[in-house]
Structure formats: structure tokens, C-alpha cells
N, C-alpha and C. Protein backbone atom coordinates (compact mmCIF):
# COMPACT_ATOMS: atom_id res chain seq x y z
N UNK A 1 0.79 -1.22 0.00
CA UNK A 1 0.00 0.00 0.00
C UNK A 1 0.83 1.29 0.00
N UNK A 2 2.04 1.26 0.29
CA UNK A 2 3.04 2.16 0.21
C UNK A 2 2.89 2.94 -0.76
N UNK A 3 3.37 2.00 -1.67
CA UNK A 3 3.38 2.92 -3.05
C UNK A 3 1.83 3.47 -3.63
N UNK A 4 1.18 2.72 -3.05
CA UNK A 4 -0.45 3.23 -3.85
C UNK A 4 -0.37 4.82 -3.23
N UNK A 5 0.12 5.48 -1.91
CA UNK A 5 -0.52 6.61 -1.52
C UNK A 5 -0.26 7.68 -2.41
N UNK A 6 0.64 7.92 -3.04
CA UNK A 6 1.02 9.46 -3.68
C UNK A 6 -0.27 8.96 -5.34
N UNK A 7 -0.70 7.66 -5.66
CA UNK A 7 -1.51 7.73 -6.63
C UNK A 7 -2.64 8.33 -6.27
N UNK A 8 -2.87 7.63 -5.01
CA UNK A 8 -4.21 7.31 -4.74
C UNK A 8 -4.38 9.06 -4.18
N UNK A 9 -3.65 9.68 -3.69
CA UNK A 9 -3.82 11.54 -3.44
C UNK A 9 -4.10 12.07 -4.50
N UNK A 10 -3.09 11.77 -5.53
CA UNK A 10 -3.49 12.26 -7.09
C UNK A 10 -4.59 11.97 -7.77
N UNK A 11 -4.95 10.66 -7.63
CA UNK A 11 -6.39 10.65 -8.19
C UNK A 11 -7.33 10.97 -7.57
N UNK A 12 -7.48 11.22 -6.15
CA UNK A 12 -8.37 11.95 -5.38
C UNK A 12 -8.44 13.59 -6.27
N UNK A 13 -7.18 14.13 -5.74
CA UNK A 13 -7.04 15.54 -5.96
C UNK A 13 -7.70 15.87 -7.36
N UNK A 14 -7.24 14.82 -8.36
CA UNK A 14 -7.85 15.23 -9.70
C UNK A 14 -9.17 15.14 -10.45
N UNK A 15 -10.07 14.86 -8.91
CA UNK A 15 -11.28 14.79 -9.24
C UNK A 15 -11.83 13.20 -10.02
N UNK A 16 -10.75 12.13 -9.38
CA UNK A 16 -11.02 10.89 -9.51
C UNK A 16 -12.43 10.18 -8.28
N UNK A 17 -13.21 9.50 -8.67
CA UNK A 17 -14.44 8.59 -8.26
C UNK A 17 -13.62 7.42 -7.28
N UNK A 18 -14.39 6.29 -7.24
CA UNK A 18 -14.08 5.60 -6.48
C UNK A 18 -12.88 4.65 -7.19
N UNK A 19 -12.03 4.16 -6.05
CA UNK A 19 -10.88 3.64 -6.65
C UNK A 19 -10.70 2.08 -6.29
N UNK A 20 -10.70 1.41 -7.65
CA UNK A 20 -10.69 0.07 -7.21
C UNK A 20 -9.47 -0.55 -7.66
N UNK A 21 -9.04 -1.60 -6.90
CA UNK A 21 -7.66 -2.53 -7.16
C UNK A 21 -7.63 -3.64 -7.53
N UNK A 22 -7.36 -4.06 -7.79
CA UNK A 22 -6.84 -5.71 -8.31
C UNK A 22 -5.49 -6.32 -7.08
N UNK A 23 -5.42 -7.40 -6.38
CA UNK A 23 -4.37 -7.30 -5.89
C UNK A 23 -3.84 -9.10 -5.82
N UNK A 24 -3.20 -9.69 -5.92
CA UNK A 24 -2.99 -11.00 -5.57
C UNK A 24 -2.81 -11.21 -4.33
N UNK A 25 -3.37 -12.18 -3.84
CA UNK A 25 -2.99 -12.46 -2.61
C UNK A 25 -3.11 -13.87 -1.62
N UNK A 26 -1.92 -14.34 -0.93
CA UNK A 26 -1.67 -15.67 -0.83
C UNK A 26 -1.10 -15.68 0.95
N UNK A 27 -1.88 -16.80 1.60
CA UNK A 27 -1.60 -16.99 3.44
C UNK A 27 -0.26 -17.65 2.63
N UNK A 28 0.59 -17.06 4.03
CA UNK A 28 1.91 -18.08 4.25
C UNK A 28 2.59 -17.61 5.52
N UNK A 29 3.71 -18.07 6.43
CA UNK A 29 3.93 -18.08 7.85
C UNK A 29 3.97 -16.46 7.96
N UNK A 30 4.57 -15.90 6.80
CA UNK A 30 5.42 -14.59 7.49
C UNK A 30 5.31 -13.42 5.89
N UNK A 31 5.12 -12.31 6.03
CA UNK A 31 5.09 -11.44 4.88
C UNK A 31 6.55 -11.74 4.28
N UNK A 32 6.42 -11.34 2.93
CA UNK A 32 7.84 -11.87 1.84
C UNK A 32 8.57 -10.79 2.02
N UNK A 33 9.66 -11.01 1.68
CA UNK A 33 10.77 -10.19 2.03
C UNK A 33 11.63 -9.81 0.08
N UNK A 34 11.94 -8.75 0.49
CA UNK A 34 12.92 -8.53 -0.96
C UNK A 34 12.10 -8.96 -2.49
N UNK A 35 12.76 -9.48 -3.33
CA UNK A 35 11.93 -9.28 -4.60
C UNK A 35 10.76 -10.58 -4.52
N UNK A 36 10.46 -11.01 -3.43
CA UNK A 36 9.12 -11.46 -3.42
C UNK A 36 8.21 -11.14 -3.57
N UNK A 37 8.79 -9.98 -2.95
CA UNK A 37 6.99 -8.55 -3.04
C UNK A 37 6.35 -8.48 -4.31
N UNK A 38 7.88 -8.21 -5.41
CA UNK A 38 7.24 -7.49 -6.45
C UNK A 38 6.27 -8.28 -7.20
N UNK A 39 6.05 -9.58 -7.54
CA UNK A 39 4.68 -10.42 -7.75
C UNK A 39 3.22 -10.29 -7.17
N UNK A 40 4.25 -10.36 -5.92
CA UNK A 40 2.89 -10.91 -4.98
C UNK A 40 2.99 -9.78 -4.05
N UNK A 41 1.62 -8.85 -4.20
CA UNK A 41 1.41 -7.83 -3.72
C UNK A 41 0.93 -8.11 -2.22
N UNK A 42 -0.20 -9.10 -2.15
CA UNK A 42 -0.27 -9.31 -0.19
C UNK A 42 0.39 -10.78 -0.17
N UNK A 43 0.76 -11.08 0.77
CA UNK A 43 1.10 -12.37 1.46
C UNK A 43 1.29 -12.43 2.48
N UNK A 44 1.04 -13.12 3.64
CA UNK A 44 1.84 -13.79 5.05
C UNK A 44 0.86 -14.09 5.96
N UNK A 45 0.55 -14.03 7.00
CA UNK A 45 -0.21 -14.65 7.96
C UNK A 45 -1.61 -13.82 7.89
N UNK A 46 -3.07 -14.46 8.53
CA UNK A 46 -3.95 -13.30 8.39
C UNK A 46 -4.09 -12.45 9.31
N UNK A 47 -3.22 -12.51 10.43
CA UNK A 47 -3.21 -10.68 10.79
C UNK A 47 -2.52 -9.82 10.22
N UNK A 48 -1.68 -10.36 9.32
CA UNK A 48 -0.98 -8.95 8.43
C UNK A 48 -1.86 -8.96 7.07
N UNK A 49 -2.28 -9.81 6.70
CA UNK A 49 -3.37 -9.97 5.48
C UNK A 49 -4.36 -8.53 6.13
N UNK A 50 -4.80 -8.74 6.81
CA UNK A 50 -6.35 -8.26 7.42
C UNK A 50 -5.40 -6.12 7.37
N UNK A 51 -4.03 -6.63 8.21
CA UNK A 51 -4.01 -5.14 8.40
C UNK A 51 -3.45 -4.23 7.11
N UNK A 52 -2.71 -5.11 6.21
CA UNK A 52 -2.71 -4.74 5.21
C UNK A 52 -3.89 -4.18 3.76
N UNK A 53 -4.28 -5.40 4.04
CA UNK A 53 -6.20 -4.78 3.53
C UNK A 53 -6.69 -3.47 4.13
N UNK A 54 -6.55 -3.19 5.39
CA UNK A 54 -7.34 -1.81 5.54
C UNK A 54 -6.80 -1.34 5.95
N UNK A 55 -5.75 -1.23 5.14
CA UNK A 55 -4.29 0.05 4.89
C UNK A 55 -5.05 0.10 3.29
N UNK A 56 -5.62 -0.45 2.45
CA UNK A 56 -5.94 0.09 1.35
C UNK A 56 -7.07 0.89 1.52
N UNK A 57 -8.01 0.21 2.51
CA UNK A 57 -9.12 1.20 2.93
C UNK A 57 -9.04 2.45 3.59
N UNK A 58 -7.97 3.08 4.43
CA UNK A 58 -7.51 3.85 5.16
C UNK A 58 -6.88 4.69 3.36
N UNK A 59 -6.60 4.51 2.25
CA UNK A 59 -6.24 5.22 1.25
C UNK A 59 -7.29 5.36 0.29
N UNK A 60 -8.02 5.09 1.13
CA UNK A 60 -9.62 5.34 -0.11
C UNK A 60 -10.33 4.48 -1.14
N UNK A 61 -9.51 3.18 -1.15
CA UNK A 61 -9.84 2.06 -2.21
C UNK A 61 -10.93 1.73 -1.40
N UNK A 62 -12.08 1.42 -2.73
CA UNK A 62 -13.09 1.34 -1.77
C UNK A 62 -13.61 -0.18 -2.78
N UNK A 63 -12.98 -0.40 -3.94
CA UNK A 63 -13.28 -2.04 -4.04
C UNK A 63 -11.79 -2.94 -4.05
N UNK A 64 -11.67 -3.57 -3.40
CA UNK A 64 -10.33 -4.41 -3.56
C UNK A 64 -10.06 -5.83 -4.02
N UNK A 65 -10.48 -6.46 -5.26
CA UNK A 65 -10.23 -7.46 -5.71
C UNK A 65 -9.00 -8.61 -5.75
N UNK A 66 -9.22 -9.42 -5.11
CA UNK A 66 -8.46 -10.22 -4.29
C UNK A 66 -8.46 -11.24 -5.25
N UNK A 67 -7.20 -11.90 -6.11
CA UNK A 67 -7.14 -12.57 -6.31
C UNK A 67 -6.20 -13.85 -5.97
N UNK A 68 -6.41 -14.99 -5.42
CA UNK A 68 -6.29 -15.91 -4.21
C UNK A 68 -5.69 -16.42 -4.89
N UNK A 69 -3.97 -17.28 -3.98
CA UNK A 69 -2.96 -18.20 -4.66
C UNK A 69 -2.45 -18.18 -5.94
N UNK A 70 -1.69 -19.29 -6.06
CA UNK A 70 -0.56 -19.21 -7.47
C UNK A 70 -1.19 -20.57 -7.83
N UNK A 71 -2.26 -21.46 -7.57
CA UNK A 71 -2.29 -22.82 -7.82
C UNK A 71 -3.64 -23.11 -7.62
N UNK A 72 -4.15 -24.46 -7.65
CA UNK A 72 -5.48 -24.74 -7.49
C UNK A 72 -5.27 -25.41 -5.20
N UNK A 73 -4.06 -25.80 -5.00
CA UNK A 73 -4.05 -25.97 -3.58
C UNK A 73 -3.77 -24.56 -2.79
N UNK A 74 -3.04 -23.68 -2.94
CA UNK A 74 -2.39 -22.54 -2.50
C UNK A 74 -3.95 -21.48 -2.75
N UNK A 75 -4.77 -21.56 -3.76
CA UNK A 75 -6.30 -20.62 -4.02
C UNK A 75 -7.12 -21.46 -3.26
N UNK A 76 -7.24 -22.51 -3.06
CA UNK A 76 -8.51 -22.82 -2.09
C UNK A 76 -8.09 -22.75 -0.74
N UNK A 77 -6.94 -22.83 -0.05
CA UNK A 77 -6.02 -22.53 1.28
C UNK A 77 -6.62 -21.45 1.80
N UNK A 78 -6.18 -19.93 0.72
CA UNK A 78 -6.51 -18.59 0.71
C UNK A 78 -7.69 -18.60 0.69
N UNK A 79 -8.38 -18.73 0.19
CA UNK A 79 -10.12 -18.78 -0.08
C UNK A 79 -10.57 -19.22 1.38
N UNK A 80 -9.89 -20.18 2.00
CA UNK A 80 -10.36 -20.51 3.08
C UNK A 80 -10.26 -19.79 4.50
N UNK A 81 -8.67 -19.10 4.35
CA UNK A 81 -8.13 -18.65 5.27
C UNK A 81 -9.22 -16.99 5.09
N UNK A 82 -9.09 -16.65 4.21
CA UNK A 82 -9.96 -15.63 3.75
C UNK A 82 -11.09 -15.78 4.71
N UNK A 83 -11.72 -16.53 4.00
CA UNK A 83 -13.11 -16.79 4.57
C UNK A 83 -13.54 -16.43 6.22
N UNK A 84 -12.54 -17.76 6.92
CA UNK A 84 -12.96 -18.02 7.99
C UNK A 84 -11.79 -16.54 9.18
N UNK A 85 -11.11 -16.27 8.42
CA UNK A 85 -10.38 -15.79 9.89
C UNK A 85 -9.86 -14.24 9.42
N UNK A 86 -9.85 -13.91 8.19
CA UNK A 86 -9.50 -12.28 7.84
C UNK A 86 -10.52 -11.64 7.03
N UNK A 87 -11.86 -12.14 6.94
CA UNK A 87 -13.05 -11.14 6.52
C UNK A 87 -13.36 -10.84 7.81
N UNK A 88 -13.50 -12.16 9.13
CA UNK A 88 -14.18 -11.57 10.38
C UNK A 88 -13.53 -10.37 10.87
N UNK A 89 -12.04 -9.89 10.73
CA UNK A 89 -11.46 -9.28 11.27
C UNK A 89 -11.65 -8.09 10.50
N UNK A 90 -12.14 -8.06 9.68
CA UNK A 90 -12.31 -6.54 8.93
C UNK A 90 -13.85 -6.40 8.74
N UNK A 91 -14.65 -7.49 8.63
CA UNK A 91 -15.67 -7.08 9.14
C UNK A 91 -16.37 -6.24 10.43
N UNK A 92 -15.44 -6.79 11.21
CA UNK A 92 -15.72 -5.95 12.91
C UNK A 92 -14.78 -4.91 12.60
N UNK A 93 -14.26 -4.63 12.12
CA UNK A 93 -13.72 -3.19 12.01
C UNK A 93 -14.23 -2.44 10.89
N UNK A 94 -15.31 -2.60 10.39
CA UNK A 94 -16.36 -1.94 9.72
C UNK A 94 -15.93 -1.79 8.74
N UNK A 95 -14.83 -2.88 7.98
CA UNK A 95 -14.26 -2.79 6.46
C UNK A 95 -14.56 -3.83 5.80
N UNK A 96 -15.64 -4.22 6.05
CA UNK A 96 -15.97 -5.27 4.75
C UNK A 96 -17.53 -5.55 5.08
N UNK A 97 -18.17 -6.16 4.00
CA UNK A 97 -19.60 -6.80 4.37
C UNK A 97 -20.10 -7.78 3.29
N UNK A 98 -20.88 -8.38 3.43
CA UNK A 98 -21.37 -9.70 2.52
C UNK A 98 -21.79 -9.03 1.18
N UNK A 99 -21.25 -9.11 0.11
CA UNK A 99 -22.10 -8.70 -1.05
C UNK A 99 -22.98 -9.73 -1.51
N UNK A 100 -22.55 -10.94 -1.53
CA UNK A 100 -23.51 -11.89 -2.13
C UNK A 100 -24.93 -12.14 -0.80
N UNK A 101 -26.06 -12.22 -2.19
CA UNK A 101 -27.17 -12.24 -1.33
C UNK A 101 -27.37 -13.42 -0.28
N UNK A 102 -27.93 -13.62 0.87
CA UNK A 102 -28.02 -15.00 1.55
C UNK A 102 -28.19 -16.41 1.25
N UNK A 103 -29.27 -16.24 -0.15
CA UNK A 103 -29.88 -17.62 -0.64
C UNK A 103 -28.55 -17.87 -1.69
N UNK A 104 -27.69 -17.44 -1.93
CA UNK A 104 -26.45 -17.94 -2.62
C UNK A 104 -25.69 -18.34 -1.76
N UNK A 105 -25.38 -17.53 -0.88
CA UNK A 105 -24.21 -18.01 0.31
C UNK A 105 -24.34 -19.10 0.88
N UNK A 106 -25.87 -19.51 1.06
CA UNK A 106 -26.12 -20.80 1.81
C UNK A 106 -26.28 -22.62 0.89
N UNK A 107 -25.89 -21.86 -0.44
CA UNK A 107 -25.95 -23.13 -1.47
C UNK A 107 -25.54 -23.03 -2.52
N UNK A 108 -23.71 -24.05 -2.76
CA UNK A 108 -23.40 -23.64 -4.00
C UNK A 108 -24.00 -23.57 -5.10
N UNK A 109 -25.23 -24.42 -5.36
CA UNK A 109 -25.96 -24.04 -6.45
C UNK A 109 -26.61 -23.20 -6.97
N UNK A 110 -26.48 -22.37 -5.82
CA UNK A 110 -27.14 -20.98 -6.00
C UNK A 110 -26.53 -19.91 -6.85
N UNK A 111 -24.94 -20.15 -6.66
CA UNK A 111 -23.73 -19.17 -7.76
C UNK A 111 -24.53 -19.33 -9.28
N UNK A 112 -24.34 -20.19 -9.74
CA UNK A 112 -25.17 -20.21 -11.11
C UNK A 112 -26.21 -19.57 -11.45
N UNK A 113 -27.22 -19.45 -10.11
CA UNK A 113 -28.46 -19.34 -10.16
C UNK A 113 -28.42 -17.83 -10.62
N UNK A 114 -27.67 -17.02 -9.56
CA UNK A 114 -27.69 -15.92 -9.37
C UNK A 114 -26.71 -14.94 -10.71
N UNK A 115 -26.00 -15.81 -11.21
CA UNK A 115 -25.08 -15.63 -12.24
C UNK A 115 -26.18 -15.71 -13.68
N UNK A 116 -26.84 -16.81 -13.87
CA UNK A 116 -27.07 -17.16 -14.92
C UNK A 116 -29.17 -17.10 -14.86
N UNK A 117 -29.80 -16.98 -14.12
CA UNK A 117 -31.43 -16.86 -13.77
C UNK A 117 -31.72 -18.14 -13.89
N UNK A 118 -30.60 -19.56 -14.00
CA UNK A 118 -31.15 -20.22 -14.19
C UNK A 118 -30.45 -21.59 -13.51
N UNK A 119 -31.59 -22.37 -12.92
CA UNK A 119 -30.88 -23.69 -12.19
C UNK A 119 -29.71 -24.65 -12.70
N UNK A 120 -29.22 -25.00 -12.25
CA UNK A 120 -27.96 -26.07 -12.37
C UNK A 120 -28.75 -26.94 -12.85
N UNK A 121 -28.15 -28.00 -14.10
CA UNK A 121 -29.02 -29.37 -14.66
C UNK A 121 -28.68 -30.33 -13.84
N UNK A 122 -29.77 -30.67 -12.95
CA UNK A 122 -29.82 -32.32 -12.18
C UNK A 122 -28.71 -33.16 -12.47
């Protein structure tokens, strides 16, 4: 988020709207060090996940697109770790909230539903 602030002033100042990111991001013991960073924009445990996230919110990003792991084991890990232990933590700190409606959240078959108006084939 370092480097985002002198953008993210400038596009304020210049009469820029809301500012959204793209960011990769992957759990692992400890944040990366040296040219690890430059790939992989978040990484390391989810209390630095969580405080790093709303260090983007504290700069005005107000959508932050998270895209999870380098793999199909390392994206469902994240997806999980996500889930269960660094949305709660930014949820109670009034930086995040459910976008998807309830009757999706409570049944994967519902993603389609809500995607497409139309049921999954039996």
C-alpha cells in the first residue's frame, strides 16, 4: 500500500471517483521479504493480510479485488483462510460486508443461479 498513496492523493485531488484494485494475494507463515513482493502484492499470515487490507481502505480504495494463490491448492487454502479468519477481522472493524445475497451463500448451487437466472441441470 506504500506505493499506492502518492496515486491514490493524485487521483483523489484530480477529481477521480471511487478507486478500485486488483491485488494478488496468498496466506503463508510470514510477509515476503525482498523481490518477493514485487509479484505478490499481499502475502503472510492473516493478521498482516487483514491489516494490510485496511491500509488500502484507510487510502480510499473502496473495491479491492483479491485474487487468491498461485495454484489450485495454494487458491482454495486462501479462499479458506480468507473466509474463515480475515473477513471476520475486517468485518468488525467496519471494512468489509457480505455482497452476495443470503440464498447464494447458503448453497453452491445458487452461484449459477444468481449468475445465470437459471438452475444447475440435475
Amino acid at each position: 500500500p506504500e506505493g499506492l498513496a502518492p496515486r491514490a492523493a493524485g487521483w483523489f485531488a484530480g477529481g477521480g471517483g471511487a478507486l478500485g484494485l486488483r491485488r494478488r494475494v496468498e496466506v503463508g507463515d510470514r510477509p515476503p521479504q525482498g523481490h518477493d513482493v514485487d509479484w505478490q502484492a499481499l502475502s503472510g499470515p492473516p493478521d498482516h493480510l487483514a491489516s494490510e487490507i485496511a491500509r488500502y481502505a484507510e487510502l480510499g480504495v473502496t473495491d479491492l479485488s483479491l485474487v487468491p494463490g498461485q495454484d489450485d491448492a495454494t487458491s482454495l487454502h486462501t479462499v479458506e483462510v480468507l473466509a474463515a479468519e480475515v473477513l471476520p477481522r475486517l468485518r468488525a472493524a467496519g471494512l468489509a460486508r457480505p455482497t452476495c445475497p443470503p440464498a447464494v451463500r447458503s448453497r453452491p448451487s445458487g452461484v449459477r443461479r444468481a449468475a445465470t437466472g437459471r438452475s444447475p441441470p440435475a
